[in-house]
C-alpha atoms as a PDB file:
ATOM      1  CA  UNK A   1     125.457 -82.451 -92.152  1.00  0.00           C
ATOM      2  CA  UNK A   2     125.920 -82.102 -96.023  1.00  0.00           C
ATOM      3  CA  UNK A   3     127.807 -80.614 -98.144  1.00  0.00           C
ATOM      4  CA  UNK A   4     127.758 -78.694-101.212  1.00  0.00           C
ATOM      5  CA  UNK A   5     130.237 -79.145-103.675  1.00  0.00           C
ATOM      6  CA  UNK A   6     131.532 -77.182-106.736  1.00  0.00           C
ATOM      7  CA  UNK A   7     129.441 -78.071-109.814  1.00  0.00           C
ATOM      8  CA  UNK A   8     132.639 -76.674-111.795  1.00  0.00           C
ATOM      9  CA  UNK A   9     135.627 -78.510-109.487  1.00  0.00           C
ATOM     10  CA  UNK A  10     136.846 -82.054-111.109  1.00  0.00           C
ATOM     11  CA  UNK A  11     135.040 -85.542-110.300  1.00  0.00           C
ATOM     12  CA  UNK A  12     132.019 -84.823-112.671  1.00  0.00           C
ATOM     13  CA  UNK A  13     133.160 -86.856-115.595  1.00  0.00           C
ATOM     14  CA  UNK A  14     129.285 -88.364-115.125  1.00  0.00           C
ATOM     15  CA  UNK A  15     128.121 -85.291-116.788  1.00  0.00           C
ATOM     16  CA  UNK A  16     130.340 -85.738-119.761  1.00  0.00           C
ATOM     17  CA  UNK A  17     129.437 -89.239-120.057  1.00  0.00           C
ATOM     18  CA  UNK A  18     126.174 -88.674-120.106  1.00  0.00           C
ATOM     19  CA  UNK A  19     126.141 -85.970-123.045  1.00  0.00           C
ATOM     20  CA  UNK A  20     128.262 -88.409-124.903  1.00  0.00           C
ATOM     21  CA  UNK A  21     126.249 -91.583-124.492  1.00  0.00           C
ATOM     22  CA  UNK A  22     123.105 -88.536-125.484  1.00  0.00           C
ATOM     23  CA  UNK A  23     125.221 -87.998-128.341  1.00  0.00           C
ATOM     24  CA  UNK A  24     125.546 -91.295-129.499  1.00  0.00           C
ATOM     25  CA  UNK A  25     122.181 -92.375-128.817  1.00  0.00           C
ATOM     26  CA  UNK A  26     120.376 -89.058-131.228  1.00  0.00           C
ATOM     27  CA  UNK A  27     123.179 -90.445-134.046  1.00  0.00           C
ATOM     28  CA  UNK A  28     122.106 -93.928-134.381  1.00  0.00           C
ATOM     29  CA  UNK A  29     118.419 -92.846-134.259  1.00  0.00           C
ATOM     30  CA  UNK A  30     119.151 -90.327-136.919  1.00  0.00           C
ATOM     31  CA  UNK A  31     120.963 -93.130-139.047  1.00  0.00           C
ATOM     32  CA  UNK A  32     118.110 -95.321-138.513  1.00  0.00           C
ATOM     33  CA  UNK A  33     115.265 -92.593-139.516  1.00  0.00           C
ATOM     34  CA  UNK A  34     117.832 -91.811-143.161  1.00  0.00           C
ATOM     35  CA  UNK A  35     118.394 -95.538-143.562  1.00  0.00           C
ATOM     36  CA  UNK A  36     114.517 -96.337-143.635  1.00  0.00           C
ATOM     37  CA  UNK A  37     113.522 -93.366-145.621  1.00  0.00           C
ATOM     38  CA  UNK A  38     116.422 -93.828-148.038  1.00  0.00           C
ATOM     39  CA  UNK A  39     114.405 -94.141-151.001  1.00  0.00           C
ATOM     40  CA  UNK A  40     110.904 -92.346-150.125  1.00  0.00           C
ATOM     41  CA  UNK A  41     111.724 -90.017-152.703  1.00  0.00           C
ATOM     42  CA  UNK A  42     110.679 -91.966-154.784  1.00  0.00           C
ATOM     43  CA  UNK A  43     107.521 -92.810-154.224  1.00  0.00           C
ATOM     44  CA  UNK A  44     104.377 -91.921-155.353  1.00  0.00           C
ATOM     45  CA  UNK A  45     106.435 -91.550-158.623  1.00  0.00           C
ATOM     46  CA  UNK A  46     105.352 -94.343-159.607  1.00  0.00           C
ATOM     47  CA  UNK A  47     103.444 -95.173-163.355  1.00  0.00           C
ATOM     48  CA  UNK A  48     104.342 -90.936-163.947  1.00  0.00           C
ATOM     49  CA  UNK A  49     105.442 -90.533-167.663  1.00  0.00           C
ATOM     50  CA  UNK A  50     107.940 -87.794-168.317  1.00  0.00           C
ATOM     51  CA  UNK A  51     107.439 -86.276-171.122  1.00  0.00           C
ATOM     52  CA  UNK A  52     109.742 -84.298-173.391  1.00  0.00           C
ATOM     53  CA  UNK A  53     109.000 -80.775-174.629  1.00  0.00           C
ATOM     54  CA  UNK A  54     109.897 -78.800-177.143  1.00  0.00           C
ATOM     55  CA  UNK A  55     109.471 -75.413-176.162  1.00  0.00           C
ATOM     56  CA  UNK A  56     110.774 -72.191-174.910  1.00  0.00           C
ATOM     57  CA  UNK A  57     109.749 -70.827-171.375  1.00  0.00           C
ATOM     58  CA  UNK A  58     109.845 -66.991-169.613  1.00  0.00           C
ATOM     59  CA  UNK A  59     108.881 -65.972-166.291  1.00  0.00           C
ATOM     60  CA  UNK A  60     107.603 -62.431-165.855  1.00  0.00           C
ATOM     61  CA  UNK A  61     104.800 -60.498-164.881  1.00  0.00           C
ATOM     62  CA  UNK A  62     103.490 -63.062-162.291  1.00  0.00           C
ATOM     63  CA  UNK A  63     103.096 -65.370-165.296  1.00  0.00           C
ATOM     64  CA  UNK A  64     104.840 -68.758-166.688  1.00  0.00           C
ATOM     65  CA  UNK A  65     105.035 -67.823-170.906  1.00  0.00           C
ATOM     66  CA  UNK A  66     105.352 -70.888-173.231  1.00  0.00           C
ATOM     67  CA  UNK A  67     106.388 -70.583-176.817  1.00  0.00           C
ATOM     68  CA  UNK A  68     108.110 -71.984-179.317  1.00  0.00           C
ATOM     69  CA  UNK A  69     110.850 -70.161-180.903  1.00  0.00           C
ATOM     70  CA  UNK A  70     109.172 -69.337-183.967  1.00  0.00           C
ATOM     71  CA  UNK A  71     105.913 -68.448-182.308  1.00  0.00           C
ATOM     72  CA  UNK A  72     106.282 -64.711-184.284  1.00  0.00           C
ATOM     73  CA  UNK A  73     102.164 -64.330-185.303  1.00  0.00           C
ATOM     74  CA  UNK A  74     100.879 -67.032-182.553  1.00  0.00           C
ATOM     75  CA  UNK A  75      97.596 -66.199-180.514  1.00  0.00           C
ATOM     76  CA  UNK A  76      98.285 -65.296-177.407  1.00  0.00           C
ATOM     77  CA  UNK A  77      96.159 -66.925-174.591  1.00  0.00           C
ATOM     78  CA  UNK A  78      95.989 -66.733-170.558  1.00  0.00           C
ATOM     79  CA  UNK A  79      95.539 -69.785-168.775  1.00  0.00           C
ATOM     80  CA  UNK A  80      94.485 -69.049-164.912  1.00  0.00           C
ATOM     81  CA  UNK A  81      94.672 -72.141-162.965  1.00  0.00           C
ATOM     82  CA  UNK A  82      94.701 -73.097-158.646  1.00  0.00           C
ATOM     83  CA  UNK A  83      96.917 -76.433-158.253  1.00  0.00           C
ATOM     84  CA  UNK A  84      93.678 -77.264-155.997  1.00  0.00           C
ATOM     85  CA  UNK A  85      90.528 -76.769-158.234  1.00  0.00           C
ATOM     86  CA  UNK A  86      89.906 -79.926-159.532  1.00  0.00           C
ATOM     87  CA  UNK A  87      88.056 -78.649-162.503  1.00  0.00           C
ATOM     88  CA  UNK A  88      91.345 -77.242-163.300  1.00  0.00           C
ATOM     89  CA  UNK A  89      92.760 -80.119-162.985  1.00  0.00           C
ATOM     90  CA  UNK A  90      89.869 -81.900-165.332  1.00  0.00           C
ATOM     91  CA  UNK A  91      90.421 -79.249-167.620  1.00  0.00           C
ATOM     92  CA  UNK A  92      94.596 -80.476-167.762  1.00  0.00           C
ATOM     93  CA  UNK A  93      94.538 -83.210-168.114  1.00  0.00           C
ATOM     94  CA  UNK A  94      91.955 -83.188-170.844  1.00  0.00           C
ATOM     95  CA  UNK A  95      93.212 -80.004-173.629  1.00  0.00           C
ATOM     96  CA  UNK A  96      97.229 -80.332-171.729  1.00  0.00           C
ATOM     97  CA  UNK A  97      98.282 -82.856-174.625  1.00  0.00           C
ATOM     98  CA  UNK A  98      96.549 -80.393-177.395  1.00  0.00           C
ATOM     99  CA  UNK A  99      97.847 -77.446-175.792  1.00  0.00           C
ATOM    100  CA  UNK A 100     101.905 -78.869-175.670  1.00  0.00           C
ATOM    101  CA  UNK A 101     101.098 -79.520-179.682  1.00  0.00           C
ATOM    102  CA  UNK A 102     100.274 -76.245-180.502  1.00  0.00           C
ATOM    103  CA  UNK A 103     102.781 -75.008-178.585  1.00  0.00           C
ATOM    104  CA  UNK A 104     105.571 -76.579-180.073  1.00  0.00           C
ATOM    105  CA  UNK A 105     104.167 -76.075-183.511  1.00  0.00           C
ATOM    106  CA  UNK A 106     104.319 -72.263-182.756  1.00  0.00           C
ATOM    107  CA  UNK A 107     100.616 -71.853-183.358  1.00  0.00           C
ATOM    108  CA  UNK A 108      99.878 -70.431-179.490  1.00  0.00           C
ATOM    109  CA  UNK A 109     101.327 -68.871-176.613  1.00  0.00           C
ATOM    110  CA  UNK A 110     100.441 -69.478-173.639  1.00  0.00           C
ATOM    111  CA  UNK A 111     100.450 -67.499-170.425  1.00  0.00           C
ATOM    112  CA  UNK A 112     100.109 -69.570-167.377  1.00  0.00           C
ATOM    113  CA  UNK A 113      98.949 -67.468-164.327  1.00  0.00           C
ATOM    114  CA  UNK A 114      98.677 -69.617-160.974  1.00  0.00           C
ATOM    115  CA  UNK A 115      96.047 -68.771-158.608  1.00  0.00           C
ATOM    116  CA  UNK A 116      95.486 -69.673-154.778  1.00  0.00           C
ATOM    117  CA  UNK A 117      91.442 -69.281-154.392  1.00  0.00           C
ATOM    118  CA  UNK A 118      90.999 -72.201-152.959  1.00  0.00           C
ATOM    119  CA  UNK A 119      93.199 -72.045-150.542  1.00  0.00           C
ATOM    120  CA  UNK A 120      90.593 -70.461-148.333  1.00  0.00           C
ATOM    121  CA  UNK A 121      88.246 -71.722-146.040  1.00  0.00           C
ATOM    122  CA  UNK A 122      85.186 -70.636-143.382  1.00  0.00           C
ATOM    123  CA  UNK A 123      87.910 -67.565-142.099  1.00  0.00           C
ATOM    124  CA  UNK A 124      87.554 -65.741-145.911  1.00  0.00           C
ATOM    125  CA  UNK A 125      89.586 -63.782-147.411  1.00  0.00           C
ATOM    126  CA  UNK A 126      92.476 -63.761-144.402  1.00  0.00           C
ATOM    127  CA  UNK A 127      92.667 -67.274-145.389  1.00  0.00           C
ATOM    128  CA  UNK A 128      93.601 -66.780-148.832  1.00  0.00           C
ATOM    129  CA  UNK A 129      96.221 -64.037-147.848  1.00  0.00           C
ATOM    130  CA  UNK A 130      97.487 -66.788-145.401  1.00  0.00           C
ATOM    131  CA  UNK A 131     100.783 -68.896-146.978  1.00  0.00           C
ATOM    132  CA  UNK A 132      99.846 -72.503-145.567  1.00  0.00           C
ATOM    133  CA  UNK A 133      97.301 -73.629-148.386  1.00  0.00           C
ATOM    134  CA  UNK A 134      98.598 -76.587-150.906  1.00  0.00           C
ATOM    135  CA  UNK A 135      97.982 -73.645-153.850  1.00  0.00           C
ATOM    136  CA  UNK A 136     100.358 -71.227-151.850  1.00  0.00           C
ATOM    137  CA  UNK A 137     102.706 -74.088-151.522  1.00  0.00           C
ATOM    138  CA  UNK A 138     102.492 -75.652-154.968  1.00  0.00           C
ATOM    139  CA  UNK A 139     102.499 -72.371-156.600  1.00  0.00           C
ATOM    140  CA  UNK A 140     105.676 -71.188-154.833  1.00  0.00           C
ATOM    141  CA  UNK A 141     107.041 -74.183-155.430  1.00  0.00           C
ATOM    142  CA  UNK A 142     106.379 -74.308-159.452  1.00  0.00           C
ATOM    143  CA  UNK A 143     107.089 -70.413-159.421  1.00  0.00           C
ATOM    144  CA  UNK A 144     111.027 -71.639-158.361  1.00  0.00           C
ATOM    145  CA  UNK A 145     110.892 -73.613-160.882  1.00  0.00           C
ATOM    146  CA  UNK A 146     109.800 -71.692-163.617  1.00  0.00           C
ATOM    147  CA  UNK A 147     112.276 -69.025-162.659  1.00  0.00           C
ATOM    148  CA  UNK A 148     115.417 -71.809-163.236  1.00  0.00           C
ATOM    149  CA  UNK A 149     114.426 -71.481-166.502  1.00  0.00           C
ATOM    150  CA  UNK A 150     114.215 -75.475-167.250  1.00  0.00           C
ATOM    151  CA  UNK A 151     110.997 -76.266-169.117  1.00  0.00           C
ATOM    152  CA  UNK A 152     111.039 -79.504-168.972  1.00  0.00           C
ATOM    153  CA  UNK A 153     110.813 -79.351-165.514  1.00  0.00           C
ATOM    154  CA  UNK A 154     108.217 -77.104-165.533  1.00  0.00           C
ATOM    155  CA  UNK A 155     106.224 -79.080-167.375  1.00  0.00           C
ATOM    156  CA  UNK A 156     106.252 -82.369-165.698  1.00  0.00           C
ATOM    157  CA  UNK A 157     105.896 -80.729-162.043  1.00  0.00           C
ATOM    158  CA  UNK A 158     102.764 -78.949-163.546  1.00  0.00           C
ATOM    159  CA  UNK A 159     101.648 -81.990-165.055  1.00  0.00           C
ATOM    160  CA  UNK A 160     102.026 -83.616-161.612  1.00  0.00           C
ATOM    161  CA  UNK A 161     100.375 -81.415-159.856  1.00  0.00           C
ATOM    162  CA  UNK A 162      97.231 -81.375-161.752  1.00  0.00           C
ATOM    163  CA  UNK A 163      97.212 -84.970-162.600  1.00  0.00           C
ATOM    164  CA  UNK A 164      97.518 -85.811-158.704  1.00  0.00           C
END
């Protein structure tokens, strides 16, 4: 006839050495998973130019401003862009260079004003409202950003994003 002992009386030290050995094993898996991905942050970097701006930059009204300081008189104009249209994109990386110019010159202002249209699919307009689109996710993303108030960064991860 058995017995049933105690789960909570002494003599289970197997238990214990199991978590531990458990414990060790997750560590050096962990350590191995940092220590190959140690410089992945890095890539796809590659051949991107920084570039250096001259300007001033607000956040307000659901909309990235970008001036120059003495931008008094300047036209003002409204940019509406969706980090996934690639005509968008075409239309960056083409005028983006002209645009910085006049920026820092102080002859225009510009309003950027991200969009998320095409982060919807056959399901309509729930898709759009949904929050697990690239657009939603670069936009919040470059929305953080712009709110830091560094717009240098801004630039570059807006350059990114519509050159890639």
């Amino acid at each position: 006839m058995s017995t049933v002992k105690d789960p909570t009386a002494k003599g289970n030290s197997g238990f214990l050495w199991g978590i531990g050995v458990l414990l060790v094993i997750i560590a050096v898996v962990l350590g191995f998973i940092f220590y190959q991905n140690r410089g992945a942050n890095m890539q796809g970097l590659e051949g991107f130019a920084k570039e250096n701006v001259n300007m001033e930059m607000s956040f307000g009204d659901n909309a990235v401003t970008l001036k120059a300081a003495d931008a008094k008189d300047a036209p003002e104009v409204e940019l509406y862009e969706d980090y996934s249209c690639p005509h968008c994109s075409d239309l960056a990386k083409e005028t983006d260079g002209q645009m910085k110019e006049k920026i820092e010159q102080g002859k225009l202002i510009v309003k950027v004003r991200t969009l998320n249209f095409l982060d919807g699919s056959q399901n309509g307009i729930e898709s759009i409202k949904s929050n697990d689109g690239h657009s939603y996710k670069a936009a919040a993303a470059i929305e953080q950003v712009a709110k830091s108030g560094d717009v240098q960064l801004y630039w570059n991860l807006r350059k990114y994003l519509m050159d890639e």
